[in-house]
C-alpha atoms as a PDB file:
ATOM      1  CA  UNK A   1       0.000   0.000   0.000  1.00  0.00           C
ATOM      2  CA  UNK A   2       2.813   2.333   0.637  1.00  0.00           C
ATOM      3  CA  UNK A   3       5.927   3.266   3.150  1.00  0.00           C
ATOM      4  CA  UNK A   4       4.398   4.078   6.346  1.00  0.00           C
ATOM      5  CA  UNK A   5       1.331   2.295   6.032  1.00  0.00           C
ATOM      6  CA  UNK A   6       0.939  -0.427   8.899  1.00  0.00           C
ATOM      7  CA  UNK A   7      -1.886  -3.039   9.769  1.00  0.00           C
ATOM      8  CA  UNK A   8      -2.627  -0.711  13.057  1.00  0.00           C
ATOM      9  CA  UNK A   9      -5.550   1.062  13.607  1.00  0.00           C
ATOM     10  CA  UNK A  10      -3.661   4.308  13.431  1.00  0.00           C
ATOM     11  CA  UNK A  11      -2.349   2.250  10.022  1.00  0.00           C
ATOM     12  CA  UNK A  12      -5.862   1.454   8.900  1.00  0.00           C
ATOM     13  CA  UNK A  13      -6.725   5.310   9.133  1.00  0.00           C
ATOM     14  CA  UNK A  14      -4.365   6.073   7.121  1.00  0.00           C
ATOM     15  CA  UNK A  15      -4.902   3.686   4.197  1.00  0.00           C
ATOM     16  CA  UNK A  16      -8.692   4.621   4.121  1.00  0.00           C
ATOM     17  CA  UNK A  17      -7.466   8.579   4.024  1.00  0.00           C
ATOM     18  CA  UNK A  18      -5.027   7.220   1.335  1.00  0.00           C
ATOM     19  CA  UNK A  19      -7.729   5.668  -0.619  1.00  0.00           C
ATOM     20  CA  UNK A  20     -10.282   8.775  -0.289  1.00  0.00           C
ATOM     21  CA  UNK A  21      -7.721  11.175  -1.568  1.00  0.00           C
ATOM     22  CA  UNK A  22      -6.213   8.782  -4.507  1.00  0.00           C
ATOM     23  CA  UNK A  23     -10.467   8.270  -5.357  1.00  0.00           C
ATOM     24  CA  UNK A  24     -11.194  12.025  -5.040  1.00  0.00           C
ATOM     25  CA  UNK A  25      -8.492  12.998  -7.230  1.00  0.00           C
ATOM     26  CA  UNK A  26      -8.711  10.713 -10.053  1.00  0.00           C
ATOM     27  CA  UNK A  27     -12.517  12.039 -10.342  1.00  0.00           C
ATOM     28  CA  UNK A  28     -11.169  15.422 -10.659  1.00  0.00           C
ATOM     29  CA  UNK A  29      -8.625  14.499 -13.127  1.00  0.00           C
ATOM     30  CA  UNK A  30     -11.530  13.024 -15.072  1.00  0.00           C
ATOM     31  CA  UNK A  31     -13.813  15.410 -14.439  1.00  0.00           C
ATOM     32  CA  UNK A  32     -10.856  18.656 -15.541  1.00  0.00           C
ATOM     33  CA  UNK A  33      -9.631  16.333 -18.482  1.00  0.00           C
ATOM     34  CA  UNK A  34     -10.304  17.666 -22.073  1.00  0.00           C
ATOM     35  CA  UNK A  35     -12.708  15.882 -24.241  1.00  0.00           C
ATOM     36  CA  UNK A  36     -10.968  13.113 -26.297  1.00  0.00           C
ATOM     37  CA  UNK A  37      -8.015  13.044 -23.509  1.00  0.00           C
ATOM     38  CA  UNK A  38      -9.001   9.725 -21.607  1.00  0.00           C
ATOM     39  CA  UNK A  39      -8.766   6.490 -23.596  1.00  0.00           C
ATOM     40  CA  UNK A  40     -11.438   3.925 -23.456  1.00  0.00           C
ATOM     41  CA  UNK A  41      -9.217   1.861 -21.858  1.00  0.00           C
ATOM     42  CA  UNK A  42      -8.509   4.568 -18.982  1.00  0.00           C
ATOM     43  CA  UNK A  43     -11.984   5.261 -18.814  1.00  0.00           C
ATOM     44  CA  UNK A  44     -12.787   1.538 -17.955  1.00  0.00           C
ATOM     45  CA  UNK A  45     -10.413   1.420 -15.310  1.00  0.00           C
ATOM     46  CA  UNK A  46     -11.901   4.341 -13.600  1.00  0.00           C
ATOM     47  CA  UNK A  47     -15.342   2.914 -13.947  1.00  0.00           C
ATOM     48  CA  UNK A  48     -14.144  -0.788 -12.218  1.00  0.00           C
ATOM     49  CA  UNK A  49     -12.375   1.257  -9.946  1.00  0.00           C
ATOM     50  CA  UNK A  50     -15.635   3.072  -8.792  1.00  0.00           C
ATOM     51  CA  UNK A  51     -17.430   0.237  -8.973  1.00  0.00           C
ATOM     52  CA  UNK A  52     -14.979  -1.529  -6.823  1.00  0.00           C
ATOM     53  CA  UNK A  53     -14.713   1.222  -3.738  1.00  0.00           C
ATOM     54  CA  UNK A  54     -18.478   1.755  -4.023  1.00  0.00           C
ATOM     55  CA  UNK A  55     -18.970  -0.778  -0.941  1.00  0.00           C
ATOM     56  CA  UNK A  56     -16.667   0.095   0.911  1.00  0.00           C
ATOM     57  CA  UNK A  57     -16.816   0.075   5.003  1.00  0.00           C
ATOM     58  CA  UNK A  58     -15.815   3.850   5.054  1.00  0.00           C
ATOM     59  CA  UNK A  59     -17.989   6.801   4.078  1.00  0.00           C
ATOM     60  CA  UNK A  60     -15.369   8.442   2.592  1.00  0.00           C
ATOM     61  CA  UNK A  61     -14.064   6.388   0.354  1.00  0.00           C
ATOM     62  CA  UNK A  62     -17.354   5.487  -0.881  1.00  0.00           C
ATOM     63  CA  UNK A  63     -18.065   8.818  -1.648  1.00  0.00           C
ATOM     64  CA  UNK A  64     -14.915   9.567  -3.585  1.00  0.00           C
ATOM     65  CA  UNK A  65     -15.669   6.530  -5.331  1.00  0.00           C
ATOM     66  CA  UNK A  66     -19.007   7.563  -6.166  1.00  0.00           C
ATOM     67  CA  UNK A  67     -17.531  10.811  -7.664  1.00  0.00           C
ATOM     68  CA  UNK A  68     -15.175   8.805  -9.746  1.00  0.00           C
ATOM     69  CA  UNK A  69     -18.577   7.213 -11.557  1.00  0.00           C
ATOM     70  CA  UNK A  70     -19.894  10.516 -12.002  1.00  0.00           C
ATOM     71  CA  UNK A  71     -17.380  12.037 -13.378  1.00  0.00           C
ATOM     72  CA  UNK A  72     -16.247   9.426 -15.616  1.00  0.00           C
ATOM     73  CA  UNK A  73     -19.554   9.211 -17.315  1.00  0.00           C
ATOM     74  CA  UNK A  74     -19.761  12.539 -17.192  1.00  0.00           C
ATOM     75  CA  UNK A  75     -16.110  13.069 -19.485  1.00  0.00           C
ATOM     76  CA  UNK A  76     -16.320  10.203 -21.365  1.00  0.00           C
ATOM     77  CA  UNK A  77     -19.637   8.360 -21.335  1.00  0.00           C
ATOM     78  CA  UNK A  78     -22.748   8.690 -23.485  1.00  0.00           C
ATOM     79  CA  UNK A  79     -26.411   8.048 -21.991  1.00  0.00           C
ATOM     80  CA  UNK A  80     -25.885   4.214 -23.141  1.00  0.00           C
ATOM     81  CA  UNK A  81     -23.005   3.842 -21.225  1.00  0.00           C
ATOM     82  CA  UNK A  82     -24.978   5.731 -17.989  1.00  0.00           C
ATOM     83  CA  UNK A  83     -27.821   3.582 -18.934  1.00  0.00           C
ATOM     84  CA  UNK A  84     -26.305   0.419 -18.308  1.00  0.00           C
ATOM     85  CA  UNK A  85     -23.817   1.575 -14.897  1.00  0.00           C
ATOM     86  CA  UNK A  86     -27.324   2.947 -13.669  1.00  0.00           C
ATOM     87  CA  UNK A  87     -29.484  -0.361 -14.459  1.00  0.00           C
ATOM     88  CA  UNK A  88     -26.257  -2.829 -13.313  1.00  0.00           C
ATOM     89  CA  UNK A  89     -24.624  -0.887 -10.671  1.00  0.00           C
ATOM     90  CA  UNK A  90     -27.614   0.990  -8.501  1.00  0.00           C
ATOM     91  CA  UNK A  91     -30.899  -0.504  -9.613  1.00  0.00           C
ATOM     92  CA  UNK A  92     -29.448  -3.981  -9.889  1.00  0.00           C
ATOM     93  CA  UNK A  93     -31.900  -4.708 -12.737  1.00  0.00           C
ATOM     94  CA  UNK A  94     -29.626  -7.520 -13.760  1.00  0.00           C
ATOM     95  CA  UNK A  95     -28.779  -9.740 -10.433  1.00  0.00           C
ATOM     96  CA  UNK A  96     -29.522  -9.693  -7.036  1.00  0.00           C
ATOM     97  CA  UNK A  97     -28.183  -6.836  -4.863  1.00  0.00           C
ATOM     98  CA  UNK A  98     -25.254  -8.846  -3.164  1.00  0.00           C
ATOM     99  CA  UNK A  99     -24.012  -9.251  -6.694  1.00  0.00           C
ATOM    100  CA  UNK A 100     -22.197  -6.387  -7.052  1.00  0.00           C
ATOM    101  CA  UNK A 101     -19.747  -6.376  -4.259  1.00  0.00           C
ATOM    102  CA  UNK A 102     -17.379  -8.700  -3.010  1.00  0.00           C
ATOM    103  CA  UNK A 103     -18.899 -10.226   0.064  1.00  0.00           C
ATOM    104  CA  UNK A 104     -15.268 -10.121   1.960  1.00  0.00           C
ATOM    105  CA  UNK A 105     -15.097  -6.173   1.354  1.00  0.00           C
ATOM    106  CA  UNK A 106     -17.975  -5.858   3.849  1.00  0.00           C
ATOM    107  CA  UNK A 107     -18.153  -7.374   7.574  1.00  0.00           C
ATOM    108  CA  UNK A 108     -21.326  -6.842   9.812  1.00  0.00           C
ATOM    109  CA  UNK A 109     -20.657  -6.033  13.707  1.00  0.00           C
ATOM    110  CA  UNK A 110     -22.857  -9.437  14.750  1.00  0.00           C
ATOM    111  CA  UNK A 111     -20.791 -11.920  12.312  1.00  0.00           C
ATOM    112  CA  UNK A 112     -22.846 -12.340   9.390  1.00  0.00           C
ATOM    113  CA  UNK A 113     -22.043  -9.778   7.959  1.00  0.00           C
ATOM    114  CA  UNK A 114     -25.922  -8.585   6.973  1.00  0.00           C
ATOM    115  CA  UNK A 115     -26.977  -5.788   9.225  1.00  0.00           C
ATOM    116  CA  UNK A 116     -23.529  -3.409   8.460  1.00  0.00           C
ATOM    117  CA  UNK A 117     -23.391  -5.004   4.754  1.00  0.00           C
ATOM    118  CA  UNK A 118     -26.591  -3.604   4.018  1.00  0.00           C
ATOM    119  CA  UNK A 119     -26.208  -0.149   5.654  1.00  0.00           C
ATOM    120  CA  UNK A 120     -22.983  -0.248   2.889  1.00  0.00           C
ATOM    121  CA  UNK A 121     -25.021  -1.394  -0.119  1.00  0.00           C
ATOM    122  CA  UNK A 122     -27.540   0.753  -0.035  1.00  0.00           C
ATOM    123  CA  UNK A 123     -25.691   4.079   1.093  1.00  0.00           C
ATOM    124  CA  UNK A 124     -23.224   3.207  -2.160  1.00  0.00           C
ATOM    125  CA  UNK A 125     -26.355   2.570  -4.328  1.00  0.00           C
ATOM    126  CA  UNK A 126     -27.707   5.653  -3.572  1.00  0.00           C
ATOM    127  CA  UNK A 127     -24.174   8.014  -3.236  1.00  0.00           C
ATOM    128  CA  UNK A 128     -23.511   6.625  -6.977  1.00  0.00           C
ATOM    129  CA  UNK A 129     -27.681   7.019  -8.082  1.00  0.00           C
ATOM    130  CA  UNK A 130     -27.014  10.783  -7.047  1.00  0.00           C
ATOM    131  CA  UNK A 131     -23.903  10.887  -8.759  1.00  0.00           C
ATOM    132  CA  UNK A 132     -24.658   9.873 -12.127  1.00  0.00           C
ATOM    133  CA  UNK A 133     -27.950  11.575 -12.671  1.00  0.00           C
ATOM    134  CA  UNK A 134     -26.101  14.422 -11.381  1.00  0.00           C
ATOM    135  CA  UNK A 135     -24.417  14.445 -15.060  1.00  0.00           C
ATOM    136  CA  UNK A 136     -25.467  15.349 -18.428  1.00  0.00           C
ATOM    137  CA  UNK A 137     -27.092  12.301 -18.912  1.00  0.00           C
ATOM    138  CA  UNK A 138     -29.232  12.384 -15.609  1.00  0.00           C
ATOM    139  CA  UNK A 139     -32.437  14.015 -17.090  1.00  0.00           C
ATOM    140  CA  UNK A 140     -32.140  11.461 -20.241  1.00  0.00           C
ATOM    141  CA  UNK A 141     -31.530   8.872 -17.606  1.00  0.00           C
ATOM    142  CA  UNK A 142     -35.225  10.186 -15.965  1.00  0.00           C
ATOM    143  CA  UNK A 143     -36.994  10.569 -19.065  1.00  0.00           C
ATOM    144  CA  UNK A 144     -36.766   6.692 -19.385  1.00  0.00           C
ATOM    145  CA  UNK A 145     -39.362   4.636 -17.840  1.00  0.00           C
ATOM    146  CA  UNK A 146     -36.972   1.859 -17.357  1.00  0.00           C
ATOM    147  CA  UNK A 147     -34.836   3.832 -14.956  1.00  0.00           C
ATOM    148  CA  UNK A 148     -36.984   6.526 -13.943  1.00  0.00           C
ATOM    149  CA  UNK A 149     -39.512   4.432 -12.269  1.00  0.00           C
ATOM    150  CA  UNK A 150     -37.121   1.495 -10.354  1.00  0.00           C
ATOM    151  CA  UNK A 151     -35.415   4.973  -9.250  1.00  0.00           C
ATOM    152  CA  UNK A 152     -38.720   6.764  -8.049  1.00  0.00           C
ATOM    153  CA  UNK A 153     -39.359   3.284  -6.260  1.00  0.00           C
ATOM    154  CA  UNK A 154     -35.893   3.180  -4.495  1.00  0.00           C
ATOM    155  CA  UNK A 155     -35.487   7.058  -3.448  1.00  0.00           C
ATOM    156  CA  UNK A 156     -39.026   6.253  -1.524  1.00  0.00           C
ATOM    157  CA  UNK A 157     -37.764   2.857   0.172  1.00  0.00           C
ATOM    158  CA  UNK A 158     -34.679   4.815   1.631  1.00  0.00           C
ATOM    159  CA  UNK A 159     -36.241   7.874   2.261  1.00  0.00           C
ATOM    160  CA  UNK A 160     -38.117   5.505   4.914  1.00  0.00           C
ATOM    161  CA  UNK A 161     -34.691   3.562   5.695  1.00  0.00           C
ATOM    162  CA  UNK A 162     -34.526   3.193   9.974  1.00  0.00           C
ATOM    163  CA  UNK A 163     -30.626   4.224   9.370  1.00  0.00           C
ATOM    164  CA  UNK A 164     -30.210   7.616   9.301  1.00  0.00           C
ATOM    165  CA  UNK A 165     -26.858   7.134   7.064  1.00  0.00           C
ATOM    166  CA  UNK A 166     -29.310   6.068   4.324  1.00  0.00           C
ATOM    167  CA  UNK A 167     -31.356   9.344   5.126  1.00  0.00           C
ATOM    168  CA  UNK A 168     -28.986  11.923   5.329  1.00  0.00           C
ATOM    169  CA  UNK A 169     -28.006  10.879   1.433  1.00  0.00           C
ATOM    170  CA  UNK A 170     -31.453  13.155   1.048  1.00  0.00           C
ATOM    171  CA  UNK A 171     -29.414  15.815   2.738  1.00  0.00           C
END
C-alpha cells in the first residue's frame, strides 16, 4: 500500500485517508480532463475502480468513489453507457443486490455480515444514483421509464430507511 502504512488502527486510518484522496483525485482528473483526452481503456479502469470502492466500510471512500462514476460518465460516457452503470450498478436490474460487491469487502458487527453489509449497499447505491444523474445524462436517464420508475421506487424505500446514514443521502 505504501511506506508508512501499517496493519494498526492508526495504520488502517491512514490507508482509508489514502484511498479517499487517490479516489477524489482521479474524479477530478476526469472530471478537468479535455474531451478526447481519456482512452477507453482509462476510462474503464476508472469505472471498475468506482465500482470496486463503491462498498466500501468507510464513508469516505465510498463517496470519492461515487464521484469517480460521475465524473467518468460525465467526461467520457454517453447516456448508453450511464444507462447500463445505472441499471447494473444501482438498480441492480440484472442480479440480485449482493451481486455487485465482493462479500469479503464488507463485515457486519454481529458476524454475518448482513446488518452493516446492508447499511454499505444501499448508502453506495444511492451516493452513486445521485452521482450519475447528477451528469449530463441524468435528465435522459429520468426521461426513461426503465430507470426513472425502479429509481422513483428506491429514493421512496430509503427515504423511509430506519438508518439515518441512508437518510442523510437526502441531505
Amino acid at each position: 500500500v505504501g511506506p508508512g502504512v501499517s496493519n494498526t488502527a492508526a495504520g488502517g486510518a491512514d490507508l482509508i485517508r489514502m484511498q479517499s484522496a487517490v479516489l477524489s483525485a482521479v474524479a477530478a482528473v476526469v472530471f478537468k480532463s479535455r474531451p478526447g483526452s481519456i482512452s477507453d481503456r482509462v476510462a474503464r479502469s476508472c469505472l471498475d475502480t468506482g465500482r470496486e470502492f463503491l462498498f466500501s466500510r468507510d464513508n469516505l471512500v465510498r463517496e470519492a468513489s461515487a464521484r469517480v462514476l460521475g465524473a467518468t460518465l460525465e467526461a467520457v460516457g454517453d447516456s448508453d453507457d450511464a444507462f447500463t452503470v445505472m441499471r447494473e450498478l444501482v438498480l441492480d436490474i440484472c442480479g440480485d443486490e449482493a451481486s455487485t460487491f465482493s462479500t469479503g469487502s464488507t463485515v457486519g458487527k454481529n458476524g454475518n455480515g448482513r446488518g452493516e453489509e446492508d447499511v454499505i449497499i444501499k448508502h453506495g447505491k444511492l451516493l452513486a444514483c445521485n452521482s450519475i444523474l447528477s451528469i449530463k445524462w441524468g435528465t435522459q436517464l429520468m426521461a426513461s421509464k426503465d430507470i426513472s420508475d425502479p429509481t422513483v421506487a428506491l429514493l421512496r424505500r430509503r427515504a423511509k430507511d430506519k438508518n439515518e446514514v441512508i437518510r442523510a443521502c437526502y441531505d
